[in-house]
PDB file of N, CA and C in Angstrom:
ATOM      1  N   UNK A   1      -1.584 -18.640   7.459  1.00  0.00           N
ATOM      2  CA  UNK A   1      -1.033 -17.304   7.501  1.00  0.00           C
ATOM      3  C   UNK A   1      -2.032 -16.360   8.189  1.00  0.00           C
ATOM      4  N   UNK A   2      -1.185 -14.957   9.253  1.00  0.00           N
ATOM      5  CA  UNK A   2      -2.330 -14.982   9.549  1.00  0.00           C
ATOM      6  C   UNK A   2      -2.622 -12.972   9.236  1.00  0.00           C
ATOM      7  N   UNK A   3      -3.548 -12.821   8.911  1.00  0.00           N
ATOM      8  CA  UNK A   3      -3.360 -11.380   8.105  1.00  0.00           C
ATOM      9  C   UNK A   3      -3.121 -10.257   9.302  1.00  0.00           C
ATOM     10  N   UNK A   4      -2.595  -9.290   9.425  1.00  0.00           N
ATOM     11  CA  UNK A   4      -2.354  -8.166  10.731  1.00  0.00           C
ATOM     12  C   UNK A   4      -3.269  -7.060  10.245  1.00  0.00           C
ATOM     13  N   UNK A   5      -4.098  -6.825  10.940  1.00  0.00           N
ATOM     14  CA  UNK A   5      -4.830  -5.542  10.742  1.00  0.00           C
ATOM     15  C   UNK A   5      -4.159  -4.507  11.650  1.00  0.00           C
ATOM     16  N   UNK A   6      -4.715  -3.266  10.957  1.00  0.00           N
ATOM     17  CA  UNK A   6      -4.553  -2.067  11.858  1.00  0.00           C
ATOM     18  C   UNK A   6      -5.890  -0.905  11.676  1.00  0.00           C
ATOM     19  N   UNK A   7      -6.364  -0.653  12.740  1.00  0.00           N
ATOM     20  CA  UNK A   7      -7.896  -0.167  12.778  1.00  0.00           C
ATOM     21  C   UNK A   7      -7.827   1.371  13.089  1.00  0.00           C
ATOM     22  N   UNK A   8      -8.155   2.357  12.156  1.00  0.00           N
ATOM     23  CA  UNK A   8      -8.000   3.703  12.124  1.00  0.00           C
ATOM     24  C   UNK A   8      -9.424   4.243  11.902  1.00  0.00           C
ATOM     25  N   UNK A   9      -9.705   5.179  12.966  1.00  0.00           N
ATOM     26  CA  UNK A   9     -11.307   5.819  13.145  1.00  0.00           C
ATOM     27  C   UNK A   9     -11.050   6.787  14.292  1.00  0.00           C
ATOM     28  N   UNK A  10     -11.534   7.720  14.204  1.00  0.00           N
ATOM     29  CA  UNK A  10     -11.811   8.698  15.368  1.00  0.00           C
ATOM     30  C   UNK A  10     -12.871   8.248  15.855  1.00  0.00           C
ATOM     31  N   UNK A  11     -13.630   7.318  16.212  1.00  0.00           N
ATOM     32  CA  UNK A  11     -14.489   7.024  16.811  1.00  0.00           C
ATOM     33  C   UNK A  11     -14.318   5.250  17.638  1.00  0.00           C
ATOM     34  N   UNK A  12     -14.333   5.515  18.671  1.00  0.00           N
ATOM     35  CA  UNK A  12     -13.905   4.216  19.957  1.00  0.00           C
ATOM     36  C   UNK A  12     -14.774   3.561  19.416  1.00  0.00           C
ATOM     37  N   UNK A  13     -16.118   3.523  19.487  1.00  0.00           N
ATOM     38  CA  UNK A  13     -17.076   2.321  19.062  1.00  0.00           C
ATOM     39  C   UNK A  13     -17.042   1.706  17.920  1.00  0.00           C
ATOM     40  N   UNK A  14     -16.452   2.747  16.991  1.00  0.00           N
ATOM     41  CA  UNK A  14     -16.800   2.072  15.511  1.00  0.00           C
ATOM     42  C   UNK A  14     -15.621   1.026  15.622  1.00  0.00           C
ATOM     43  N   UNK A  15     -14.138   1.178  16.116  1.00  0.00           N
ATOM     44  CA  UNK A  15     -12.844   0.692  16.440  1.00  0.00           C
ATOM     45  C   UNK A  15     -12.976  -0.691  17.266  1.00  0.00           C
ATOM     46  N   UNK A  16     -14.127  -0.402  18.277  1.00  0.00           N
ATOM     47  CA  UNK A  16     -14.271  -1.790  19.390  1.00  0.00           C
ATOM     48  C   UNK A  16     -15.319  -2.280  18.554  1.00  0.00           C
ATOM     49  N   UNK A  17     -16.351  -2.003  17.731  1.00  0.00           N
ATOM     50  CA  UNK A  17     -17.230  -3.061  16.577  1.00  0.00           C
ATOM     51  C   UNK A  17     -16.256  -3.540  15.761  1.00  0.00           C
ATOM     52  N   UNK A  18     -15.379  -3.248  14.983  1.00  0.00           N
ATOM     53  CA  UNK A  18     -14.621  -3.740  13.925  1.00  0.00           C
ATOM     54  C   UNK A  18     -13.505  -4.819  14.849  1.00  0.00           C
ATOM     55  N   UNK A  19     -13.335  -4.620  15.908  1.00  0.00           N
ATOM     56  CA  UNK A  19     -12.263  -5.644  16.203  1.00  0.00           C
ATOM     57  C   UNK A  19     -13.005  -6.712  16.977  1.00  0.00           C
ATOM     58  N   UNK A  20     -13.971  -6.948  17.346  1.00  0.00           N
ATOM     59  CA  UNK A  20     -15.144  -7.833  18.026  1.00  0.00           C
ATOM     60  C   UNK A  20     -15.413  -8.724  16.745  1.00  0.00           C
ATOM     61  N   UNK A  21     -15.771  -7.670  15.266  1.00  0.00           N
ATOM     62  CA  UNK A  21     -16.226  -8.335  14.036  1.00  0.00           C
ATOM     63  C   UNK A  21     -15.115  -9.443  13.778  1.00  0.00           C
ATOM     64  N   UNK A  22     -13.632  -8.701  13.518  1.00  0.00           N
ATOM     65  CA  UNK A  22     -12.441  -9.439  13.340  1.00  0.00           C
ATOM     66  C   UNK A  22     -11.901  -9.898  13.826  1.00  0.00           C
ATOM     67  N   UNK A  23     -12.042 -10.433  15.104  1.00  0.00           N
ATOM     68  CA  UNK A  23     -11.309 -10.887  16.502  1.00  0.00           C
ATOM     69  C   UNK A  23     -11.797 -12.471  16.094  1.00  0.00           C
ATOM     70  N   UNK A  24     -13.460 -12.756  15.316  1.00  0.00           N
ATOM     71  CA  UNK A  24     -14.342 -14.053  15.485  1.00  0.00           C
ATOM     72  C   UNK A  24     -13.698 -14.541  14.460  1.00  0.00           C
ATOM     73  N   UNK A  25     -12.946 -13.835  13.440  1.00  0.00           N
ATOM     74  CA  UNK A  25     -12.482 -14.549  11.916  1.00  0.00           C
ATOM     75  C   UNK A  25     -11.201 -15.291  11.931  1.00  0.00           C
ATOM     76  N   UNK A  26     -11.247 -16.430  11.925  1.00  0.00           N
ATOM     77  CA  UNK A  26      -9.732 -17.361  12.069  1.00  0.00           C
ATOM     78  C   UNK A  26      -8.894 -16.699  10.713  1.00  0.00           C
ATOM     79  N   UNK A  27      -7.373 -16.243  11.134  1.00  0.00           N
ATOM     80  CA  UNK A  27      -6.645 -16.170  10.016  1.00  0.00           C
ATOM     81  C   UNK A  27      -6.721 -14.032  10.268  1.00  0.00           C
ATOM     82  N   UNK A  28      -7.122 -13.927  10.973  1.00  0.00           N
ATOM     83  CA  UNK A  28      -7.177 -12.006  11.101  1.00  0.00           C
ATOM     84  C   UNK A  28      -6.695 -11.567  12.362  1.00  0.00           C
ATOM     85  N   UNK A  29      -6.049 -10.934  12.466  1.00  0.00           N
ATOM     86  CA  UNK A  29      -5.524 -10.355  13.988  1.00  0.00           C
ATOM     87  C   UNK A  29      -5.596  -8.902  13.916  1.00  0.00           C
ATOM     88  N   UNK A  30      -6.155  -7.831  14.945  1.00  0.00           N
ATOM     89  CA  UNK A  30      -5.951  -6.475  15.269  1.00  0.00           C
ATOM     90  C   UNK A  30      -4.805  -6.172  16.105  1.00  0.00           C
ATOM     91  N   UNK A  31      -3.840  -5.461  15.452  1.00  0.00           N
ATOM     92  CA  UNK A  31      -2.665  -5.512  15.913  1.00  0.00           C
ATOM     93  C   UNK A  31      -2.495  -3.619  16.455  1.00  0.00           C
ATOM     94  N   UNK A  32      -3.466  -3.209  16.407  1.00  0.00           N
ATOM     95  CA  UNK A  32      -3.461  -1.724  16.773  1.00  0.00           C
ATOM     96  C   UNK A  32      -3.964  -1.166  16.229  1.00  0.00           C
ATOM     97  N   UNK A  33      -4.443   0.013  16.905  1.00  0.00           N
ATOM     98  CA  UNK A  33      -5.738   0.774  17.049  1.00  0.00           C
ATOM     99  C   UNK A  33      -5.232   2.514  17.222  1.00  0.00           C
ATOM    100  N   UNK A  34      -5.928   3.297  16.038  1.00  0.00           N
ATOM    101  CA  UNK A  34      -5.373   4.655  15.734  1.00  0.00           C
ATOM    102  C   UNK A  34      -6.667   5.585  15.737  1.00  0.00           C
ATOM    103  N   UNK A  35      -6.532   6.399  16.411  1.00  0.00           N
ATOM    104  CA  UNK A  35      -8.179   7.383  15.952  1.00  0.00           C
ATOM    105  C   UNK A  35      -7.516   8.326  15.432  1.00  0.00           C
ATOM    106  N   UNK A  36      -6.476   8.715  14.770  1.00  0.00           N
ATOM    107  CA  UNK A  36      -6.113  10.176  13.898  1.00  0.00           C
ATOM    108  C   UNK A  36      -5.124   9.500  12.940  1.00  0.00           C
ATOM    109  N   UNK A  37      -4.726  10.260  12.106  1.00  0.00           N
ATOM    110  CA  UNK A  37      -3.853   9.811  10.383  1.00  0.00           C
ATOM    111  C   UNK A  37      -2.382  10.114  11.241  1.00  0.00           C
ATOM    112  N   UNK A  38      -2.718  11.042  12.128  1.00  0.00           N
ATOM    113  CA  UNK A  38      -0.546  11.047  12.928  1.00  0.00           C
ATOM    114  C   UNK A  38      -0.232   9.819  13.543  1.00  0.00           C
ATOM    115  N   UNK A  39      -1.112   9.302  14.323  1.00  0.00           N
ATOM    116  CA  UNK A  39      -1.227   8.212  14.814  1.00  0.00           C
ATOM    117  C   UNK A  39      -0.798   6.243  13.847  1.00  0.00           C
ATOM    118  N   UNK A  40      -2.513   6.542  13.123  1.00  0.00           N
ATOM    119  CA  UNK A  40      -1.643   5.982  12.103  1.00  0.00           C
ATOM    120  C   UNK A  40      -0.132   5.555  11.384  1.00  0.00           C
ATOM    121  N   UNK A  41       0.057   6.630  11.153  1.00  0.00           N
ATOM    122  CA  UNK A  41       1.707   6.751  10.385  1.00  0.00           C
ATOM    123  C   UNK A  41       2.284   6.241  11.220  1.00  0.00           C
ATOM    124  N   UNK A  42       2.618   6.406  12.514  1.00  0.00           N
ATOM    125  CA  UNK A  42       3.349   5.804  13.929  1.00  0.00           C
ATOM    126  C   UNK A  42       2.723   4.394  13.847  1.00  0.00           C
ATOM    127  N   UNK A  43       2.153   3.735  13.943  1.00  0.00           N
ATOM    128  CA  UNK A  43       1.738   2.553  14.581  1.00  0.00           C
ATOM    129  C   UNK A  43       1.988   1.818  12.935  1.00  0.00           C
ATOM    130  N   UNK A  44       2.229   2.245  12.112  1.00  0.00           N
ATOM    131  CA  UNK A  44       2.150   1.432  10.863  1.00  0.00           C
ATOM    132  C   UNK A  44       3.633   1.371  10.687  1.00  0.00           C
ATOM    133  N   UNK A  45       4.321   1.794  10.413  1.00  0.00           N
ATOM    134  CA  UNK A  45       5.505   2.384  10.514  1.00  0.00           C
ATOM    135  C   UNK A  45       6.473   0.919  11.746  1.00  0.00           C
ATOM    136  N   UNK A  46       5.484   0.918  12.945  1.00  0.00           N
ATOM    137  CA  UNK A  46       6.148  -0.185  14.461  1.00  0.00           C
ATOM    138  C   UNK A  46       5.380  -0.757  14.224  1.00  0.00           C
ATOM    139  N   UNK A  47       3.716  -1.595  13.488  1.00  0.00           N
ATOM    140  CA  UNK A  47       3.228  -2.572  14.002  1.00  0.00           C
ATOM    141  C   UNK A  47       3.767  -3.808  12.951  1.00  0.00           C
ATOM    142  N   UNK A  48       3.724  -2.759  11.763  1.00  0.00           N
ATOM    143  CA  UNK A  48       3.699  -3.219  10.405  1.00  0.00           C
ATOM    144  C   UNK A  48       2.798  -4.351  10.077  1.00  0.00           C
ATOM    145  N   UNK A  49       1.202  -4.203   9.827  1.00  0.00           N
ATOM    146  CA  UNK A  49       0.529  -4.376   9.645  1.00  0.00           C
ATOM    147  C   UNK A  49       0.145  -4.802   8.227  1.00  0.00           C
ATOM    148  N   UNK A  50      -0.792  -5.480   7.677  1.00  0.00           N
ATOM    149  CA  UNK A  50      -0.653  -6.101   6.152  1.00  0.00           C
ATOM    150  C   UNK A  50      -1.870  -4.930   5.210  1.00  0.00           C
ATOM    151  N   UNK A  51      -2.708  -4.814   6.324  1.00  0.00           N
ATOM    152  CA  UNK A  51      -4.048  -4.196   5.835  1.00  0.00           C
ATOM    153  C   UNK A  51      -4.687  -2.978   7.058  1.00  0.00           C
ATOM    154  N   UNK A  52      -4.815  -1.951   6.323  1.00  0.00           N
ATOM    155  CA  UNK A  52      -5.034  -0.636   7.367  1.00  0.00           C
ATOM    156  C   UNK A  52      -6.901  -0.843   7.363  1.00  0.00           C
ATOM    157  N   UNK A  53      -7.306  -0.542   7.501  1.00  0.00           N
ATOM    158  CA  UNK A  53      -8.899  -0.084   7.714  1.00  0.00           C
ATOM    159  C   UNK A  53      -9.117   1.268   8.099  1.00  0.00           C
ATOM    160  N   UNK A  54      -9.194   2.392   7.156  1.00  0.00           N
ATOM    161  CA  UNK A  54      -9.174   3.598   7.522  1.00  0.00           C
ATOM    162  C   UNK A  54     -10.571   4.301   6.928  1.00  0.00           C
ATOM    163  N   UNK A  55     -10.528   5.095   8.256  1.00  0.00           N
ATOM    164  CA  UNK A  55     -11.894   6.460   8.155  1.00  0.00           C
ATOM    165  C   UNK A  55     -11.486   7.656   6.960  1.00  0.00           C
ATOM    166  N   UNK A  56     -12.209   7.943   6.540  1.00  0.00           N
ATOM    167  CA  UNK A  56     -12.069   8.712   5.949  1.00  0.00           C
ATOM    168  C   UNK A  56     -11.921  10.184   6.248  1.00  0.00           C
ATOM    169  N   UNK A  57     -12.669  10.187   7.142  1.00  0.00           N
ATOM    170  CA  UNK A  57     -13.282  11.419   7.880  1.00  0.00           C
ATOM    171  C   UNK A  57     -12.448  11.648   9.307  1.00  0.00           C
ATOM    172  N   UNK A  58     -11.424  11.771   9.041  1.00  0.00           N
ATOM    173  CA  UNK A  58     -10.601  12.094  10.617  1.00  0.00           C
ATOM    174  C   UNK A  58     -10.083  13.263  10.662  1.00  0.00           C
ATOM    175  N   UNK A  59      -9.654  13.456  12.047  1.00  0.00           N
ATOM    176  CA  UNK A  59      -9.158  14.618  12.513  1.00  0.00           C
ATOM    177  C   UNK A  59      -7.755  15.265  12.004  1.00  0.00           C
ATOM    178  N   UNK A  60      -7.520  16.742  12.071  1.00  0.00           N
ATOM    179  CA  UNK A  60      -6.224  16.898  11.435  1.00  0.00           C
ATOM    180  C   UNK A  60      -5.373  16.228  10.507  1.00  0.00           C
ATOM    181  N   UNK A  61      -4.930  15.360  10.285  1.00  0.00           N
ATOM    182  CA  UNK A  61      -4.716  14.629   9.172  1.00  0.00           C
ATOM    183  C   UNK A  61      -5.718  13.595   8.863  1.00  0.00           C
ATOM    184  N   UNK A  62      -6.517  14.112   7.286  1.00  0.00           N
ATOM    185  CA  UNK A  62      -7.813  13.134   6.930  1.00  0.00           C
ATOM    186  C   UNK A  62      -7.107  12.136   6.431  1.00  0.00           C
ATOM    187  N   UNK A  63      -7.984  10.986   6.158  1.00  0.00           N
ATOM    188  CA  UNK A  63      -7.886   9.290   5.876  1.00  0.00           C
ATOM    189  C   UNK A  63      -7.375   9.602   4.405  1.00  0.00           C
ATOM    190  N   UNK A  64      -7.668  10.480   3.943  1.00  0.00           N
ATOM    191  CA  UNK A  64      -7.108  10.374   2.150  1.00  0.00           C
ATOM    192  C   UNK A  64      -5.395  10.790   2.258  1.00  0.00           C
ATOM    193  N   UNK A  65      -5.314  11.574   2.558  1.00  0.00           N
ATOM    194  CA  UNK A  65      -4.052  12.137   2.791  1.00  0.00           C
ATOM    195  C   UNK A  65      -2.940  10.803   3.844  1.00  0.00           C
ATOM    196  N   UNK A  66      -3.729  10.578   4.910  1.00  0.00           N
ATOM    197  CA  UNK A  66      -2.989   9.427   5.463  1.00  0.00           C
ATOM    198  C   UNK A  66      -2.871   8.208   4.649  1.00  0.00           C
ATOM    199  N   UNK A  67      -3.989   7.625   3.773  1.00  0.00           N
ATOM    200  CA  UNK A  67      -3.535   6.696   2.895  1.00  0.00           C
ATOM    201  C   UNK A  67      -2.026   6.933   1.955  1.00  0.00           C
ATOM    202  N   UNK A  68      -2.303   8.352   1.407  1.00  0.00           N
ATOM    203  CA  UNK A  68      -1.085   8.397   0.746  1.00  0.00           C
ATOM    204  C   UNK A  68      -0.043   8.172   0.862  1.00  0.00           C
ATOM    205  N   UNK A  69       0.076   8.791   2.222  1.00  0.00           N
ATOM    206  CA  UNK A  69       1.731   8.810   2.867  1.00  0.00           C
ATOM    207  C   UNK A  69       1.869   7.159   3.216  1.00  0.00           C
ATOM    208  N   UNK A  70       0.805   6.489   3.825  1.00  0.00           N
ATOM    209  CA  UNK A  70       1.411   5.415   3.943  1.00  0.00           C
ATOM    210  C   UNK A  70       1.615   4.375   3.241  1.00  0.00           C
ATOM    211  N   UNK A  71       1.066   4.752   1.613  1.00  0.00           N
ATOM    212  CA  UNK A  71       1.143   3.982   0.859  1.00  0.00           C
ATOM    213  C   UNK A  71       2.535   4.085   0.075  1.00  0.00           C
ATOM    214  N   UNK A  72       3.252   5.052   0.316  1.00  0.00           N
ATOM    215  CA  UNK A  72       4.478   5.745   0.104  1.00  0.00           C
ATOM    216  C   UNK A  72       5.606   5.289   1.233  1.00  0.00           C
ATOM    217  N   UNK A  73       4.775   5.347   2.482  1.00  0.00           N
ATOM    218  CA  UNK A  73       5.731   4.832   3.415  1.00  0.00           C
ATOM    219  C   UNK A  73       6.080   3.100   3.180  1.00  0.00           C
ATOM    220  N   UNK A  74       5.073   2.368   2.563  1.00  0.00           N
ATOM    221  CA  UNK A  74       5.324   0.943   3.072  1.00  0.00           C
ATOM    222  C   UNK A  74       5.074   0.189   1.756  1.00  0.00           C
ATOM    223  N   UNK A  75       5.809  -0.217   0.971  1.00  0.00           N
ATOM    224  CA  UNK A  75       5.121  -1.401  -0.253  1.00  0.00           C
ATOM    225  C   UNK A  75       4.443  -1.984  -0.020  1.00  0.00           C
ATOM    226  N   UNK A  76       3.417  -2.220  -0.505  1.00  0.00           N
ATOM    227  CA  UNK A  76       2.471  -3.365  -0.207  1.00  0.00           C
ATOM    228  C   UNK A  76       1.650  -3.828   0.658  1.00  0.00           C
ATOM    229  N   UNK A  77       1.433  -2.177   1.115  1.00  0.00           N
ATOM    230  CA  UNK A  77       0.157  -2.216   2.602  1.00  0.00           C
ATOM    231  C   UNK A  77      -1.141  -2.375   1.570  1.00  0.00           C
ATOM    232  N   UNK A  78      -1.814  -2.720   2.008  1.00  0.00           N
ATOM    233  CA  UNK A  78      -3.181  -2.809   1.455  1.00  0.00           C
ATOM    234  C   UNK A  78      -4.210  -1.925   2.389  1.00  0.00           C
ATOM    235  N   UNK A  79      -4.995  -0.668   1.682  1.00  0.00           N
ATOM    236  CA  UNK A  79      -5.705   0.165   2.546  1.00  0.00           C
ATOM    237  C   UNK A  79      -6.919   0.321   2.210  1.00  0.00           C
ATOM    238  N   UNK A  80      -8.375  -0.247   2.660  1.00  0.00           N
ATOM    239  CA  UNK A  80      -9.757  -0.275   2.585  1.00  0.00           C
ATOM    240  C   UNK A  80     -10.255   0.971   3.499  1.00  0.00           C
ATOM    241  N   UNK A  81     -10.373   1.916   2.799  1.00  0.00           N
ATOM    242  CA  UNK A  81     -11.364   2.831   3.309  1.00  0.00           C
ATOM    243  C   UNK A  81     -12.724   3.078   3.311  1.00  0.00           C
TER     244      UNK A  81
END
């Protein structure tokens, strides 16, 4: 099985380290890449992803507030901030 990530950071490098990290792990796939919580919601919503990886610290809509909604939007996302 193979798990779908989705990688949320306002920051490109931290986004291209985490998918280099998870790209080497058999069984993990990066299925899309968000630097803001609006963003997020959109790409989770169409990638449908198993597990978010979210910043905390983002722009206009912060990582706490975006967890919520999408934990509301989707049963059973799993979200590591």
């Amino acid at each position: 099985m193979t798990v779908k990530l989705l990688l949320v950071d306002d920051h490109q490098m931290m986004r291209e380290g985490l998918r280099a990290l998870i790209e080497k792990e058999p069984g993990m796939v990066v299925v899309g890449e968000a630097d803001d919580g609006k963003a997020a919601l959109e790409l989770v919503a169409r990638l449908q992803p198993q597990v978010v990886l979210m910043d905390v610290g983002l722009p206009e809509l912060n990582g706490i507030e975006t967890t919520r909604r999408l934990l509301r939007q989707k049963r059973g996302l799993k979200v590591v901030a």
